[in-house]
C-alpha atoms as a PDB file:
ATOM      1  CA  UNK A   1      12.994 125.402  98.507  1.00  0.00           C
ATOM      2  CA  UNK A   2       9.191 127.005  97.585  1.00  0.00           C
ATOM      3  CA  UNK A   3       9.461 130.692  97.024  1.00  0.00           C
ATOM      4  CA  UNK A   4       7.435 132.472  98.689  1.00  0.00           C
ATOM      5  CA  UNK A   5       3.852 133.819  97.116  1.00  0.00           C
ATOM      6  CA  UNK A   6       3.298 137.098  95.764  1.00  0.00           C
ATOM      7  CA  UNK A   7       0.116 137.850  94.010  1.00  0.00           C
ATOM      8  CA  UNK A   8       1.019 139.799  91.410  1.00  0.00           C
ATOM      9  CA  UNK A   9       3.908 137.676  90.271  1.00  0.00           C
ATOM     10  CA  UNK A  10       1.596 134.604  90.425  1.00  0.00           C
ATOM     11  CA  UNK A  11      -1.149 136.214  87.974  1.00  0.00           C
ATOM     12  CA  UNK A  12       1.465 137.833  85.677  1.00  0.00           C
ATOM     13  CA  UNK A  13       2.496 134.377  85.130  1.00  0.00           C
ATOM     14  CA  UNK A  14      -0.920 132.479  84.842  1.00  0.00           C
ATOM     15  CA  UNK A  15      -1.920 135.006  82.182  1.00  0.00           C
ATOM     16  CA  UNK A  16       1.735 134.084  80.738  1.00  0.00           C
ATOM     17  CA  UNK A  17       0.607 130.349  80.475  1.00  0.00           C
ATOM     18  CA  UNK A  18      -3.119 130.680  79.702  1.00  0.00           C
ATOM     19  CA  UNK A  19      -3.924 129.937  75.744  1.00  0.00           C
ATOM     20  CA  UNK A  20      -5.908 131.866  74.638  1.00  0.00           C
ATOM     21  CA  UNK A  21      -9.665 131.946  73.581  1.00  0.00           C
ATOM     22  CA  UNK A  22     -11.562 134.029  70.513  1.00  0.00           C
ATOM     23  CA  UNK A  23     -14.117 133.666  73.057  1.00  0.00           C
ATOM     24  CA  UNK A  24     -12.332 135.930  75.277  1.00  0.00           C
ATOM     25  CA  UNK A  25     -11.249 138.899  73.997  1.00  0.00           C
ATOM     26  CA  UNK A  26     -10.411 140.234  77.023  1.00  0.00           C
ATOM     27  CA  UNK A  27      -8.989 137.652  79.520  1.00  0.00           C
ATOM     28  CA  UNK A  28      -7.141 137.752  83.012  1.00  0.00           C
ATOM     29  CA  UNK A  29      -5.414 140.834  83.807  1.00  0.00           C
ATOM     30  CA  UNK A  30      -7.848 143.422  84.033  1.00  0.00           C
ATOM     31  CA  UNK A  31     -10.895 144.304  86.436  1.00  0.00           C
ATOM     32  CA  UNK A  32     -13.029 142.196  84.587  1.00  0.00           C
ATOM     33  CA  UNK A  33     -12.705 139.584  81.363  1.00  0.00           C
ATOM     34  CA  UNK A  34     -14.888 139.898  78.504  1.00  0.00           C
ATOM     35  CA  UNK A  35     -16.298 136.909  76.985  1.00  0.00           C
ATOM     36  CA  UNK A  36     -18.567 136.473  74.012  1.00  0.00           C
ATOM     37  CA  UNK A  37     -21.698 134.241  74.638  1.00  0.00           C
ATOM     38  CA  UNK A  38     -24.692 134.017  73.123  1.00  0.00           C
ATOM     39  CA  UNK A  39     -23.698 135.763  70.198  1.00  0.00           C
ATOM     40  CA  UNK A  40     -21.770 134.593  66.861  1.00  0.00           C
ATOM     41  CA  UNK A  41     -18.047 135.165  68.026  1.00  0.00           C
ATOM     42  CA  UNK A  42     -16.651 138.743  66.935  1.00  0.00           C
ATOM     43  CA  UNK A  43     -20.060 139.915  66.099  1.00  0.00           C
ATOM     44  CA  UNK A  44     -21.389 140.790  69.569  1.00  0.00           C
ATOM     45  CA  UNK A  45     -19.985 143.168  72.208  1.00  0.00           C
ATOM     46  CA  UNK A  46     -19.941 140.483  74.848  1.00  0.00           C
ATOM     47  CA  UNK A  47     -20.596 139.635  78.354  1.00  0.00           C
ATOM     48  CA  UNK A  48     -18.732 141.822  81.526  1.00  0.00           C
ATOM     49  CA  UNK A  49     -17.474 138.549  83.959  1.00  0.00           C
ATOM     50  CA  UNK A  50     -15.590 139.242  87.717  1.00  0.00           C
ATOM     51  CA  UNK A  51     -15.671 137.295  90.883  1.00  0.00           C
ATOM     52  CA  UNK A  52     -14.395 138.573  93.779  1.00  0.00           C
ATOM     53  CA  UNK A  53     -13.714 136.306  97.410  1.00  0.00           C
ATOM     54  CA  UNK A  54     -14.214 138.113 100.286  1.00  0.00           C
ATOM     55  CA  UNK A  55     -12.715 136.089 103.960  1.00  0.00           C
ATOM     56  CA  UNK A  56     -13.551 137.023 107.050  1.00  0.00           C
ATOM     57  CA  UNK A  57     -10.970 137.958 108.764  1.00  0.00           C
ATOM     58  CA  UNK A  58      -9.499 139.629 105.587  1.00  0.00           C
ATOM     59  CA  UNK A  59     -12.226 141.914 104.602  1.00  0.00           C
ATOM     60  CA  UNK A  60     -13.967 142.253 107.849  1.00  0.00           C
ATOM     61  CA  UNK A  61     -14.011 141.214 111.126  1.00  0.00           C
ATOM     62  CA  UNK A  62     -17.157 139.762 113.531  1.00  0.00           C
ATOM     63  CA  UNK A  63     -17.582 139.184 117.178  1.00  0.00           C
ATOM     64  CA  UNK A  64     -15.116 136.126 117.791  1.00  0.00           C
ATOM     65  CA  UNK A  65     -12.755 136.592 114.619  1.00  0.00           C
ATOM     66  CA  UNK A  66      -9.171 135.771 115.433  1.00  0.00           C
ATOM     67  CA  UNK A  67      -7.318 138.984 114.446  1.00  0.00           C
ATOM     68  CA  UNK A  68      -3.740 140.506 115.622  1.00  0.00           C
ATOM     69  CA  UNK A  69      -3.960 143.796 113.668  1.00  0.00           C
ATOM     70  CA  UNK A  70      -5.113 146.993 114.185  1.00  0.00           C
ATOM     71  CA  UNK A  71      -7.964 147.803 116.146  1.00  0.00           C
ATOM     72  CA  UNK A  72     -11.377 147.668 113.738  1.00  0.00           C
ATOM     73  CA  UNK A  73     -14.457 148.621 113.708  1.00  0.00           C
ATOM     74  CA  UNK A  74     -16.703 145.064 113.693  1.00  0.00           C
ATOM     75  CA  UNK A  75     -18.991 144.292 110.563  1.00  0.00           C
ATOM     76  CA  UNK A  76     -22.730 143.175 110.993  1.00  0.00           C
ATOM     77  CA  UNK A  77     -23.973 140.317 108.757  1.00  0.00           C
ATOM     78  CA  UNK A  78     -25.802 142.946 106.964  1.00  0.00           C
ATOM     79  CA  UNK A  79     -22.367 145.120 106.061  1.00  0.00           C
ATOM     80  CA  UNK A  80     -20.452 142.248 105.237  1.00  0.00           C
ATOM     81  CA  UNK A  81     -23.424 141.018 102.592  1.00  0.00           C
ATOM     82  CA  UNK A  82     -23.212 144.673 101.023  1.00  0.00           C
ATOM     83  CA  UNK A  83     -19.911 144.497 101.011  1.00  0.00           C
ATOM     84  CA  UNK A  84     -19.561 141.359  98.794  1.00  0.00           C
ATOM     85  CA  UNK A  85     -21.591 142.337  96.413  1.00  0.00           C
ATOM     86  CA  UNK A  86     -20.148 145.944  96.090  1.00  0.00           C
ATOM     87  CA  UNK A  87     -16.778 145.276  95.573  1.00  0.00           C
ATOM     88  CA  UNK A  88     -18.025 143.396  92.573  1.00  0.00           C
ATOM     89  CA  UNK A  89     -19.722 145.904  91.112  1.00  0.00           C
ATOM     90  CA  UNK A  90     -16.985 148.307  91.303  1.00  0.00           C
ATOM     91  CA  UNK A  91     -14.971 146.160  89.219  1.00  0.00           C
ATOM     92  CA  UNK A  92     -17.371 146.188  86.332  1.00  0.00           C
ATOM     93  CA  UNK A  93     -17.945 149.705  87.089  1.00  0.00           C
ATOM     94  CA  UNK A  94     -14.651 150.072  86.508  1.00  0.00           C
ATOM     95  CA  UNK A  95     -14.784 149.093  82.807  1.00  0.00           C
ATOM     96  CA  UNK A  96     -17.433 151.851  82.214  1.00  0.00           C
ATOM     97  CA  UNK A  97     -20.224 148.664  82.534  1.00  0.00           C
ATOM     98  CA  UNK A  98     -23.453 148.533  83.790  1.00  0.00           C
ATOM     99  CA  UNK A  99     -24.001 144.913  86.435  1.00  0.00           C
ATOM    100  CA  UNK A 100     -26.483 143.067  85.327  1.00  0.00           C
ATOM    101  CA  UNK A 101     -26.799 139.544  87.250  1.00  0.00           C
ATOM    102  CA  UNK A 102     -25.265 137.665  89.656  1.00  0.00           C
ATOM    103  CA  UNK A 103     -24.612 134.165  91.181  1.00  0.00           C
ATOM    104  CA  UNK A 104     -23.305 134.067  95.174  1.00  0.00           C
ATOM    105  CA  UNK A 105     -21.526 131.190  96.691  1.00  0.00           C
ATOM    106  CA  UNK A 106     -20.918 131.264 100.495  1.00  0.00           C
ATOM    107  CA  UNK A 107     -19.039 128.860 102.943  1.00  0.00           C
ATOM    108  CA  UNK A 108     -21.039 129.130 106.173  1.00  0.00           C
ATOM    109  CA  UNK A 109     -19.663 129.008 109.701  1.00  0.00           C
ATOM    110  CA  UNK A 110     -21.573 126.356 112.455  1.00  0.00           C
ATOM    111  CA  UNK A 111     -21.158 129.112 114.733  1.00  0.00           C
ATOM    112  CA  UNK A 112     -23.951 131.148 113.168  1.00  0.00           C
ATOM    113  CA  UNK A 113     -27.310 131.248 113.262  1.00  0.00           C
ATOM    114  CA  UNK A 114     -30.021 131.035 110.763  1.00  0.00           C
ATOM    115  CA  UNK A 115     -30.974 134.796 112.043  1.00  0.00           C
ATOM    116  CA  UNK A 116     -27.271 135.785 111.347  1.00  0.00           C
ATOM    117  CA  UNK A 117     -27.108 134.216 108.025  1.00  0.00           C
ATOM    118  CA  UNK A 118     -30.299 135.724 106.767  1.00  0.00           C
ATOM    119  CA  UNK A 119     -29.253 139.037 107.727  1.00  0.00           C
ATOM    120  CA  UNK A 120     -26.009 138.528 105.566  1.00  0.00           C
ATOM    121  CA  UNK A 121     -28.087 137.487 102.251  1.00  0.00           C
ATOM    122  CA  UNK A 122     -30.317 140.510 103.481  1.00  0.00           C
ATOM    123  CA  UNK A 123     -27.048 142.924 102.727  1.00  0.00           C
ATOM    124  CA  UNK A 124     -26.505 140.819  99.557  1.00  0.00           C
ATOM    125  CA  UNK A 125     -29.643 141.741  98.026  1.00  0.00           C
ATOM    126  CA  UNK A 126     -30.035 145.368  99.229  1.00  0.00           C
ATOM    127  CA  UNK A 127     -27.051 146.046  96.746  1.00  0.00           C
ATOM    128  CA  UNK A 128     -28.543 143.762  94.275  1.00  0.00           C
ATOM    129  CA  UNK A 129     -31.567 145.810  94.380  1.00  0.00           C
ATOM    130  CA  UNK A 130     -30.183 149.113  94.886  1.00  0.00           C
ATOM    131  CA  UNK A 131     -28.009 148.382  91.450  1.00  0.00           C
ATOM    132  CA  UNK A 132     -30.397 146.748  89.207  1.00  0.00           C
ATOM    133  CA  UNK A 133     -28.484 143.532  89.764  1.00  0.00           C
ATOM    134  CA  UNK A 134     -30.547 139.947  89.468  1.00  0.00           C
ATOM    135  CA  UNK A 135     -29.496 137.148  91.696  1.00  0.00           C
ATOM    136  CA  UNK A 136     -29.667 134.097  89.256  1.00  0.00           C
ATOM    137  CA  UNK A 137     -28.384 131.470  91.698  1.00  0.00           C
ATOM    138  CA  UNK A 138     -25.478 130.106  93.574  1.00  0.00           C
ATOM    139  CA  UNK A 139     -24.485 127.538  96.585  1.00  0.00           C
ATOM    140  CA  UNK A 140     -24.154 127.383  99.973  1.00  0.00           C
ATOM    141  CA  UNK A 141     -21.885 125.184 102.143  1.00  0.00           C
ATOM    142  CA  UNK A 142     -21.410 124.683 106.280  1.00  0.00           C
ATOM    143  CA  UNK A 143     -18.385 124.403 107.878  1.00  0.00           C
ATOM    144  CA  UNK A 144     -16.232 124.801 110.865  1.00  0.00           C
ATOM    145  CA  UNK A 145     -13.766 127.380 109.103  1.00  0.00           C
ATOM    146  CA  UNK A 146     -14.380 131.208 108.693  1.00  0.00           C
ATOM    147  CA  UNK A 147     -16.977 133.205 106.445  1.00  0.00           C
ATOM    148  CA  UNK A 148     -16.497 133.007 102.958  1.00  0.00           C
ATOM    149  CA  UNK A 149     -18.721 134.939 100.173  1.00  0.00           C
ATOM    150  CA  UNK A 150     -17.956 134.414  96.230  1.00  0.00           C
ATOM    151  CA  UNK A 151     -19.742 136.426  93.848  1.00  0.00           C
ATOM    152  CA  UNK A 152     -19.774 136.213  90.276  1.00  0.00           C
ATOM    153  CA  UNK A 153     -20.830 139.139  88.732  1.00  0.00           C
ATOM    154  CA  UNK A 154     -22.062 139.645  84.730  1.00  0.00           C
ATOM    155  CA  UNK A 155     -22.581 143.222  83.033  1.00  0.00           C
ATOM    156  CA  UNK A 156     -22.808 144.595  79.954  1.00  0.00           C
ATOM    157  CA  UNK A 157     -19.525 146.499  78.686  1.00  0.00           C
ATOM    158  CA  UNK A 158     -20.281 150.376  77.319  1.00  0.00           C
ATOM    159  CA  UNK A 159     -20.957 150.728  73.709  1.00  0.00           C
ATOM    160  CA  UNK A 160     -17.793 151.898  72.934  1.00  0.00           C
ATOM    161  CA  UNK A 161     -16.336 148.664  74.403  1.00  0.00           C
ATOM    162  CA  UNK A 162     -14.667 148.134  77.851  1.00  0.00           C
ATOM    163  CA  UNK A 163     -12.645 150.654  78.991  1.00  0.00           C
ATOM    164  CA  UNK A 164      -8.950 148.714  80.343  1.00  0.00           C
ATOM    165  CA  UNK A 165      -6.243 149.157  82.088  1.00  0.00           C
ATOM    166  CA  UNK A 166      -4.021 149.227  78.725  1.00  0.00           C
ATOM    167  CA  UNK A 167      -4.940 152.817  76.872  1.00  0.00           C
ATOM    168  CA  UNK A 168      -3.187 155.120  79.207  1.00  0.00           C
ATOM    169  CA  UNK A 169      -1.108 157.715  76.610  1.00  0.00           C
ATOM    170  CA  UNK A 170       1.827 159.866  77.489  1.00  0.00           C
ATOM    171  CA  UNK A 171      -0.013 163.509  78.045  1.00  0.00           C
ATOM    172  CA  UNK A 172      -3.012 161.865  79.071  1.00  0.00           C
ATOM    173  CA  UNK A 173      -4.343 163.515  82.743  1.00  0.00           C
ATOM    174  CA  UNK A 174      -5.118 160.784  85.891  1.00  0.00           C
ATOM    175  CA  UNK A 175      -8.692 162.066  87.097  1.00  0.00           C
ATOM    176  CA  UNK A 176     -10.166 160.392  90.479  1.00  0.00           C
ATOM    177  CA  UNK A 177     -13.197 160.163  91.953  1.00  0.00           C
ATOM    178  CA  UNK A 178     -13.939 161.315  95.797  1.00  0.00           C
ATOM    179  CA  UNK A 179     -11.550 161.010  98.052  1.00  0.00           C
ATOM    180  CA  UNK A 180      -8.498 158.732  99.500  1.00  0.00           C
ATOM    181  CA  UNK A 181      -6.868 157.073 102.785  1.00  0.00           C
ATOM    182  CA  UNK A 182      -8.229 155.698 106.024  1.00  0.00           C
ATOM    183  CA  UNK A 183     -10.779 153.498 104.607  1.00  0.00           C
ATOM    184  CA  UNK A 184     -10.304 150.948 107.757  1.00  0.00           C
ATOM    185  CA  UNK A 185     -12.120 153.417 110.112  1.00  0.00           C
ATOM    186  CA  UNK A 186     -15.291 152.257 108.483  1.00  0.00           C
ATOM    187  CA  UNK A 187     -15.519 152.783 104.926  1.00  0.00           C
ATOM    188  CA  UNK A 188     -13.942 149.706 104.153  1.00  0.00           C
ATOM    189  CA  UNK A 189     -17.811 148.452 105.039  1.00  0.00           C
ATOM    190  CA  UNK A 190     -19.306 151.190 103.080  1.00  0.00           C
ATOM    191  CA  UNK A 191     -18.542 150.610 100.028  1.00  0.00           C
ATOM    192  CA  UNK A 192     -20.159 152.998  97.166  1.00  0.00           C
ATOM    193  CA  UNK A 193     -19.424 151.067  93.725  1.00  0.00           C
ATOM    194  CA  UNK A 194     -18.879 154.333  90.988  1.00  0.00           C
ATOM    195  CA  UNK A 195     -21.043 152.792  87.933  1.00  0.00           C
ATOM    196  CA  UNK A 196     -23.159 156.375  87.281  1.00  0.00           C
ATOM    197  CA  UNK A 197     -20.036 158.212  88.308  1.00  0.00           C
ATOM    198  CA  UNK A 198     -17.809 156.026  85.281  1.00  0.00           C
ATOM    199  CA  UNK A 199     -20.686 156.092  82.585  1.00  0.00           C
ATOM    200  CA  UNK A 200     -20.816 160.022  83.045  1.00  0.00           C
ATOM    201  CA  UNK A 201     -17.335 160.204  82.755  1.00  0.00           C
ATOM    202  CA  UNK A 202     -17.878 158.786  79.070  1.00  0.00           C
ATOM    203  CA  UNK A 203     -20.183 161.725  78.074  1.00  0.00           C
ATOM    204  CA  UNK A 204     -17.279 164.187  78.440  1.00  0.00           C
ATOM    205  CA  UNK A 205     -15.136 162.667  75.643  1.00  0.00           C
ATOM    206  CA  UNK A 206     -12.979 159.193  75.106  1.00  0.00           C
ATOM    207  CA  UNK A 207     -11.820 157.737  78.732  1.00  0.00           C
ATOM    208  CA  UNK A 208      -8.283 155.639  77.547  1.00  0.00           C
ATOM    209  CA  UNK A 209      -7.799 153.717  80.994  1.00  0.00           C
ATOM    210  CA  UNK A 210      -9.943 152.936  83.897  1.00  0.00           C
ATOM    211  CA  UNK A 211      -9.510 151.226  87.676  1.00  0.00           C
ATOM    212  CA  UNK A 212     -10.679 151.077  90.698  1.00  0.00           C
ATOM    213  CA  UNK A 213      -8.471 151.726  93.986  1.00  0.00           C
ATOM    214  CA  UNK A 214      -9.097 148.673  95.913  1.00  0.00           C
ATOM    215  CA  UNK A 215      -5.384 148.034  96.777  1.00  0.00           C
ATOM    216  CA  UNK A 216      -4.282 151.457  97.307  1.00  0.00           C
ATOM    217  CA  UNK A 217      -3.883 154.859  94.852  1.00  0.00           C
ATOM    218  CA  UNK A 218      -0.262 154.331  94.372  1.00  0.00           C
ATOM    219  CA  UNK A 219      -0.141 150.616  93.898  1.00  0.00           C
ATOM    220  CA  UNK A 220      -3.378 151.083  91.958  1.00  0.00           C
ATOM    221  CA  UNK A 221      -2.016 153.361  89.870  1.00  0.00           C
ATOM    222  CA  UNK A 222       1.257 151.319  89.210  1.00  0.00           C
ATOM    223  CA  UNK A 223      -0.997 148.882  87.773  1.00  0.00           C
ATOM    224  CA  UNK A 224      -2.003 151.168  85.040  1.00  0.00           C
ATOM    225  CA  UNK A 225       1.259 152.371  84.341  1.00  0.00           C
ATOM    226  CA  UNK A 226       2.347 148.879  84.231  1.00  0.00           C
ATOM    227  CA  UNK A 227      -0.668 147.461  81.718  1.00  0.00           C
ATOM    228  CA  UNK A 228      -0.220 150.984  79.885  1.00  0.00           C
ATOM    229  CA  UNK A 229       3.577 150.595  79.750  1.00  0.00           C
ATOM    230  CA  UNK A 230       3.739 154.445  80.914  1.00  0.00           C
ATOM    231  CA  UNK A 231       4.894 156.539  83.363  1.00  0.00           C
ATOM    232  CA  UNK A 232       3.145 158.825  85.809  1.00  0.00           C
ATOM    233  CA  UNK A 233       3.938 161.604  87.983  1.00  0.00           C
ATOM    234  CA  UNK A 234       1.088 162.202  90.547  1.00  0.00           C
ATOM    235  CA  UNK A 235       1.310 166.178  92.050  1.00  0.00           C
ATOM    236  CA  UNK A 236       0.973 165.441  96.258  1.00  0.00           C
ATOM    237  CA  UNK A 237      -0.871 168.787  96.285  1.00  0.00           C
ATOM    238  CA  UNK A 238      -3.717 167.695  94.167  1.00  0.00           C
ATOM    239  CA  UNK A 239      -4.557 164.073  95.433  1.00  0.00           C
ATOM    240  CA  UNK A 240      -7.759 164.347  98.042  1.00  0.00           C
ATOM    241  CA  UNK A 241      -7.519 163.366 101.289  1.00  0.00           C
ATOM    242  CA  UNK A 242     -10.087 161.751 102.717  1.00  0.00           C
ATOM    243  CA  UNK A 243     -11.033 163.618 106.492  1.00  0.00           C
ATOM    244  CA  UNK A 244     -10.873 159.849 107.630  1.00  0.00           C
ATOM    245  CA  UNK A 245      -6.914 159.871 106.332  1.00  0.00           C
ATOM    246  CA  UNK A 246      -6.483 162.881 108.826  1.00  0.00           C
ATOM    247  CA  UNK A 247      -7.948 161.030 111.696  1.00  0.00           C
ATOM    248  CA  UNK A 248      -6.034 158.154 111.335  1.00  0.00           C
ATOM    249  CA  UNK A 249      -2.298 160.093 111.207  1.00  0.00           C
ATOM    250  CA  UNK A 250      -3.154 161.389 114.290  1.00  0.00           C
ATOM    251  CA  UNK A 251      -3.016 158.225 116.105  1.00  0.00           C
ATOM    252  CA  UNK A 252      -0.499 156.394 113.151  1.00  0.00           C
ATOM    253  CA  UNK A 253       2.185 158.125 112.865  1.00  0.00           C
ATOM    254  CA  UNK A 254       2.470 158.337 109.532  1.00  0.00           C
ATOM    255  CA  UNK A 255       1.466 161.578 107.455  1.00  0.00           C
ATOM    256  CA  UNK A 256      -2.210 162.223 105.597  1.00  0.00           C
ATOM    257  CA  UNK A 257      -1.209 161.981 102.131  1.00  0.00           C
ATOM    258  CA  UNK A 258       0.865 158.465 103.156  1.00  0.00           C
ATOM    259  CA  UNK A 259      -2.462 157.120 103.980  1.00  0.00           C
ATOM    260  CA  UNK A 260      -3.775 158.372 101.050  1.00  0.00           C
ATOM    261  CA  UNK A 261      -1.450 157.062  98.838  1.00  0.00           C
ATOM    262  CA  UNK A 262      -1.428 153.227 100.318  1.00  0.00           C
ATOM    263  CA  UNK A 263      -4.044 152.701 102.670  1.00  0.00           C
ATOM    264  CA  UNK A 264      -6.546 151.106 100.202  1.00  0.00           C
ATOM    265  CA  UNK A 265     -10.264 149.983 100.316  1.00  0.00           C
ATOM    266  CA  UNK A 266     -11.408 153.211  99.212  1.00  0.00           C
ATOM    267  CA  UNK A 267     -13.261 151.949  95.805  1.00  0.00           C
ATOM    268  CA  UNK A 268     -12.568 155.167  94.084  1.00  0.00           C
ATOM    269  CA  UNK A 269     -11.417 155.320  90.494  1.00  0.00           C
ATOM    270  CA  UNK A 270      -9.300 156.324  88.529  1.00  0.00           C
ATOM    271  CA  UNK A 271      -9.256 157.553  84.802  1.00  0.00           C
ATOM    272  CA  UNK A 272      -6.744 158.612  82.215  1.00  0.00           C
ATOM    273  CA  UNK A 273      -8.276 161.057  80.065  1.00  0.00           C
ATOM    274  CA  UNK A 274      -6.840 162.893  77.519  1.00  0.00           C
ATOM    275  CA  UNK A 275      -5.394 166.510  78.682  1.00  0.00           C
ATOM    276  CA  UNK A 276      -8.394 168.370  76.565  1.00  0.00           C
ATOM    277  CA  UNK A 277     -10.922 166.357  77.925  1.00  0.00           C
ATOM    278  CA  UNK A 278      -9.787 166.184  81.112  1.00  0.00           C
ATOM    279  CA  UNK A 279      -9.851 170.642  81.339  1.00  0.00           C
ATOM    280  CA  UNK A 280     -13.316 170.633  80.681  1.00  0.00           C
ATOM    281  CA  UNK A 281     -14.221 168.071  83.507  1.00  0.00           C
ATOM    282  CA  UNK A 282     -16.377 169.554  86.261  1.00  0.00           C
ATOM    283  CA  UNK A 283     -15.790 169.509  89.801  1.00  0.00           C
ATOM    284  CA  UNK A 284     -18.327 168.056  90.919  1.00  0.00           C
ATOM    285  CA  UNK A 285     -20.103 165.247  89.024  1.00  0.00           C
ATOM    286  CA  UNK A 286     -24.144 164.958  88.907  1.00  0.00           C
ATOM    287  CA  UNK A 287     -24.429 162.671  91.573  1.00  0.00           C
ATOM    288  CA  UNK A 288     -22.367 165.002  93.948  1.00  0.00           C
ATOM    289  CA  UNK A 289     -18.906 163.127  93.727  1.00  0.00           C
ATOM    290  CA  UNK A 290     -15.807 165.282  93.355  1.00  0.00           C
ATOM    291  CA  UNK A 291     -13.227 164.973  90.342  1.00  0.00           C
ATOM    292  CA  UNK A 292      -9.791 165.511  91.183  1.00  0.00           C
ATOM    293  CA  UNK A 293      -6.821 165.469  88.481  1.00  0.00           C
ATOM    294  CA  UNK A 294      -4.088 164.177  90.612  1.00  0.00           C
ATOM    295  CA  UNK A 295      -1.307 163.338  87.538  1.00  0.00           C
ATOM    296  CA  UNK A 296       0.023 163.583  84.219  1.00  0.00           C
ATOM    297  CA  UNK A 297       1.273 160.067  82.356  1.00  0.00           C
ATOM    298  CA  UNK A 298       4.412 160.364  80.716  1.00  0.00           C
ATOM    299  CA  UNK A 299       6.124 158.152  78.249  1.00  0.00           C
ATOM    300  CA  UNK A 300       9.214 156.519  80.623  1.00  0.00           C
ATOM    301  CA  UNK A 301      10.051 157.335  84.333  1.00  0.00           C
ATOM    302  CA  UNK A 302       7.915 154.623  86.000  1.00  0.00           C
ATOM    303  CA  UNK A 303       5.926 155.942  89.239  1.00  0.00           C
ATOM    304  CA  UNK A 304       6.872 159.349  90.791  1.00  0.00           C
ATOM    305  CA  UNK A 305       5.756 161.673  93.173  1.00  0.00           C
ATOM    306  CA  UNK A 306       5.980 165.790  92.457  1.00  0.00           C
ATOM    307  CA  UNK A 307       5.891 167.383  95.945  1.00  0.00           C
ATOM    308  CA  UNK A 308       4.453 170.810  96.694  1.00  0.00           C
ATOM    309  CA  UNK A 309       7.859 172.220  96.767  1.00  0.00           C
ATOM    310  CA  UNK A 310       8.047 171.197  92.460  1.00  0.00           C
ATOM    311  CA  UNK A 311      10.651 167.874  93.431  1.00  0.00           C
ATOM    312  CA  UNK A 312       9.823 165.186  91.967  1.00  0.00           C
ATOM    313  CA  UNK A 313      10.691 161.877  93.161  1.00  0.00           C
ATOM    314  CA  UNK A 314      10.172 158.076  92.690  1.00  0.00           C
ATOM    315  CA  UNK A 315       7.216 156.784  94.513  1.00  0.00           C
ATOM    316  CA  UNK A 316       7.231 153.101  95.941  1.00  0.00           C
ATOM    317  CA  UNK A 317       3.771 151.307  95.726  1.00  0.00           C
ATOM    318  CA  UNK A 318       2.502 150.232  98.564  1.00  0.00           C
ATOM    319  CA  UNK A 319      -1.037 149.003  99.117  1.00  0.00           C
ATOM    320  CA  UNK A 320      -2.391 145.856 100.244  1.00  0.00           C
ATOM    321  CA  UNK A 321      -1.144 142.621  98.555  1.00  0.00           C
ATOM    322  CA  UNK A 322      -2.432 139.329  98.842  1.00  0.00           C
ATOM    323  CA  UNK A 323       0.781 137.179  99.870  1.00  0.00           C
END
């Protein structure tokens, strides 16, 4: 009998079984690889690569989209566009990059028109444009199936080389951007890739580890502990809510900070920074995005929780898991 599929376990083992390349000195695992073209290998800092698929109903929803979940607010063609190409740009924001180019391959349903499709491209290349990202290419295909959008997404890694998911240190302080939970009201659509917000970050002093919260803070955060091989406690009384977190308990069920913690889609990140560093941080970054520090890595202890009453407490991740 098959087992059953569980993302994480499946791409723990391909990286397990992939050789590897001194072309790629940074390969699967992280938010991005890094790959050395164009440039004598070991001499060149190397070329930011992430692709991201986004599925309709997965990542948003349209008039007619078979869906059994909780009520959502419907995407336009224009939203889901923006959203394809965000989402990829997070990632390489997320190793302190800058996006450079792109190529976009979509799987396009009969049912829509050429009005419908133009308007998602449209979405594509506001973000495109709004990021300093050139379209170099890509394919489309028809079919009777749901939307699909691929984008491959190139960048240019920070001088001091891309910032991973690996260099968390026991002392070192988790800073996040913004704010967390409740994403699937509408922000989930909205998303606001953190490129100036990382690269600012680096003017402050050395940034060890970097992510973005796509999956949810706590399972998001596992992940670092887990490349990092730390621990971390997170304090519940410092981690932002997001007024949208609030909302949602009221109708859920389930408590603000729960949301917070495993709701996902929120596109925040998070940074360990050293506990020097991280004192001097402002509160407020130049763009007008808060900084919260929300946890303290320590050396063993795996993922825990310190509630306002000082307990602290294992934390289960939960987050959204491709399975």
């Amino acid at each position: 009998m098959s087992s059953l599929f569980h993302e994480f376990d499946w791409l723990r083992a391909l990286r397990e079984r992939t050789p590897h390349s001194t072309r790629v000195p940074l390969g699967i695992g992280d938010d991005t690889a890094l790959v050395e073209i164009g440039c004598q290998p070991g001499f060149g800092r190397g070329c930011l690569i992430t692709t991201d698929m986004l599925m309709e109903g997965v990542d948003f929803l349209f008039e007619g989209t078979p869906w059994t979940g909780p009520s959502l607010r419907l995407a336009t063609p224009r939203e889901a566009g923006r959203k394809a190409m965000a989402v990829n740009i997070s990632d390489i924001a997320a190793m302190g990059g800058t996006p450079v180019a792109a190529v976009c391959a979509v799987a396009l349903p009969r049912r829509f028109e050429t009005a419908w499709v133009n308007q998602l491209l449209e979405g594509v290349r506001e973000v495109a444009a709004e990021s300093g990202v050139a379209l170099a290419g890509g394919d489309t295909n028809r079919w009777d199936g749901p939307l699909v959008v691929t984008i491959t997404l190139l960048g240019d890694p920070p001088l001091c080389g891309p910032i991973t998911r690996s260099g968390a240190r026991p002392g070192d302080w988790l800073v996040a951007t913004g704010a967390f939970g409740g994403s699937l009201l509408g922000r989930h659509l909205e998303v606001r890739p953190r490129v100036r917000e990382a690269q600012e970050l680096l003017t402050f002093g050395p940034v060890h580890a970097l992510i973005d919260v796509s999956d949810g803070l706590s399972q998001d955060a596992g992940h670092l502990c887990d490349a990092s091989h730390v621990g971390l406690i997170l304090d519940a009384d410092a981690i932002p809510i997001h007024a949208d977190a609030r909302t949602l308990a009221k109708s859920s069920g389930r408590e603000p900070l729960d949301h917070a913690l495993s709701d996902g889609e929120d596109f925040e990140l998070l940074a360990a920074i050293p506990a020097q560093v991280a004192l001097t941080l402002p509160a407020t970054l130049a763009g007008g995005t808060s900084l919260s520090r929300i946890g303290e890595f320590t050396d063993s202890g795996g993922l825990q929780l310190r509630e306002m009453d000082g307990t602290v407490r294992p934390l289960s991740r939960r987050g959204w898991v491709h399975g």
